[in-house]
N, C-alpha and C. Protein backbone atom coordinates (compact mmCIF):
# COMPACT_ATOMS: atom_id res chain seq x y z
N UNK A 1 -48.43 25.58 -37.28
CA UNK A 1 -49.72 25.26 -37.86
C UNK A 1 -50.28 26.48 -38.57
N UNK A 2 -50.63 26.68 -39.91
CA UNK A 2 -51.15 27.47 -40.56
C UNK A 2 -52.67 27.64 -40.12
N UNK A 3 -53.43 28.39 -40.05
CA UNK A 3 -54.26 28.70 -40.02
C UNK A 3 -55.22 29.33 -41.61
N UNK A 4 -56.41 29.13 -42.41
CA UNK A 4 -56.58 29.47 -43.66
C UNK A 4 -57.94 28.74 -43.72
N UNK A 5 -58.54 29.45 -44.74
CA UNK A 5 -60.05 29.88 -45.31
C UNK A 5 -60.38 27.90 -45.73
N UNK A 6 -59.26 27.65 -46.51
CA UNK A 6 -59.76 26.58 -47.30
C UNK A 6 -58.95 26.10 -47.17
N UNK A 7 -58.70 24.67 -47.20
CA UNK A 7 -57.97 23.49 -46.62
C UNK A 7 -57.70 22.50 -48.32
N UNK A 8 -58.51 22.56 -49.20
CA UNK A 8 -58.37 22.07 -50.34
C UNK A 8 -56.96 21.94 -50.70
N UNK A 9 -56.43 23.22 -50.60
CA UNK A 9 -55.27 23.42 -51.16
C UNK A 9 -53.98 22.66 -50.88
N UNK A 10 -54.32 22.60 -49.37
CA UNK A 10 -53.29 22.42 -48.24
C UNK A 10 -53.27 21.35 -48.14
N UNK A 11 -54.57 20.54 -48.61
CA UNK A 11 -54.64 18.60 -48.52
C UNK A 11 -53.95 18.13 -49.37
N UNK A 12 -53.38 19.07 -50.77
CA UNK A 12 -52.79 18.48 -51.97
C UNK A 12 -50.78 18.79 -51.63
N UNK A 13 -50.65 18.90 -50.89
CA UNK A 13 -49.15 19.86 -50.55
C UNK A 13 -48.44 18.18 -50.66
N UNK A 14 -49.30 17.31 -49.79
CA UNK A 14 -48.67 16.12 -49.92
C UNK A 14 -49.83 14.77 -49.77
N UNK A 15 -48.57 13.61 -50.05
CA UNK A 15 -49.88 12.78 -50.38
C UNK A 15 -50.14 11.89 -49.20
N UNK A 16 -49.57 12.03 -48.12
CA UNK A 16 -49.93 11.50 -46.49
C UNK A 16 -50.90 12.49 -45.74
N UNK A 17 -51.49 13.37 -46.07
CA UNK A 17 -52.27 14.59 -45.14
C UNK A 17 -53.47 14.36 -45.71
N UNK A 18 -54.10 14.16 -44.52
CA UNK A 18 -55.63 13.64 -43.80
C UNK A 18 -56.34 14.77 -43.21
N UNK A 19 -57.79 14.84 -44.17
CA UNK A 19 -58.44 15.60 -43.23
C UNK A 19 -59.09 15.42 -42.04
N UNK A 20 -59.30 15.80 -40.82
CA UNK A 20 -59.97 15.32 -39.91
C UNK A 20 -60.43 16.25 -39.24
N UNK A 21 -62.04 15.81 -38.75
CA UNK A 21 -62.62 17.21 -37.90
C UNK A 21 -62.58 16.53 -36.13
N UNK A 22 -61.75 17.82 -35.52
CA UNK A 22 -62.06 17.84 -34.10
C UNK A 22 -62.51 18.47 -33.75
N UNK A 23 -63.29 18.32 -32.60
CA UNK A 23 -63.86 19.54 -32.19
C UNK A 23 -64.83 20.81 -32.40
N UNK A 24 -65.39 20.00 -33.30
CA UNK A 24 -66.11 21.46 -34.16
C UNK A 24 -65.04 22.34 -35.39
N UNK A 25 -63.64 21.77 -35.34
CA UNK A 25 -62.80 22.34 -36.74
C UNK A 25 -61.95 21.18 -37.26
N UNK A 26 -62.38 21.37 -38.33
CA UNK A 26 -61.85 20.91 -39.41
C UNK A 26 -59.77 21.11 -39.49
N UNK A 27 -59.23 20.04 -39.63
CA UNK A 27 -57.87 20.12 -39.40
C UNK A 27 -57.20 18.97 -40.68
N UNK A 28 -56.14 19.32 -41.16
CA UNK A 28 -55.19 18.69 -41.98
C UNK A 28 -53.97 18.20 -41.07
N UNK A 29 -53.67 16.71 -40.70
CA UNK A 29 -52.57 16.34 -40.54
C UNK A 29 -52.13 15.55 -41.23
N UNK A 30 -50.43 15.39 -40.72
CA UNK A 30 -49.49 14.58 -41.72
C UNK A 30 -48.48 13.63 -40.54
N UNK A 31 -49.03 12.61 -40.73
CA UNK A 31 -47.97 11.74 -39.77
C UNK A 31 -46.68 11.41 -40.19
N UNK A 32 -46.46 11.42 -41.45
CA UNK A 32 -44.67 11.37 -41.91
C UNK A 32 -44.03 12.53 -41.62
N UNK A 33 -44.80 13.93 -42.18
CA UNK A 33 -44.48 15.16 -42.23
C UNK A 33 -45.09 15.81 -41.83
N UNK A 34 -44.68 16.62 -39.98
CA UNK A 34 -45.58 17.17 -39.33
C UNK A 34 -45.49 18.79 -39.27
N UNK A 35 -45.13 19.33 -40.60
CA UNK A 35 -44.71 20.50 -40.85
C UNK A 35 -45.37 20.70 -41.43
N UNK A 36 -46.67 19.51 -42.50
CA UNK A 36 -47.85 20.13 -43.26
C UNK A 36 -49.43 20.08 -42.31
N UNK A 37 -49.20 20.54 -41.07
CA UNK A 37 -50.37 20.81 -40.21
C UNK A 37 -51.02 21.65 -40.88
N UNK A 38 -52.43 21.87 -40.21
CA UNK A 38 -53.41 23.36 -40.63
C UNK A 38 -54.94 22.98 -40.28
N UNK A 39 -55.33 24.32 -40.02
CA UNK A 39 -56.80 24.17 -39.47
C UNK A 39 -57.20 25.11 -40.19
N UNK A 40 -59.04 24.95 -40.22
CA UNK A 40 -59.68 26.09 -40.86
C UNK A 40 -60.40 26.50 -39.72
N UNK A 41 -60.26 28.28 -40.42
CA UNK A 41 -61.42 29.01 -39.76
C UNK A 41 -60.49 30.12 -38.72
């Protein structure tokens, strides 16, 4: 899981990755491809 400032970038890597906030952070997952994870902050 990457860790990074801005998530914009990281939402465009592919076209199945969802932003979603848990917890108080903001997170990018990918249920086809779980190699494009990432959280901010």
């Amino acid at each position: 899981m990457k860790v990074v400032n801005s998530l914009r970038s990281l939402k465009n890597r592919h076209r199945d990755c969802q932003v979603v906030r848990r917890k108080g952070r903001i997170y990018v997952i990918n249920k086809t491809n779980r190699r494009f994870k990432a959280r901010q902050g």
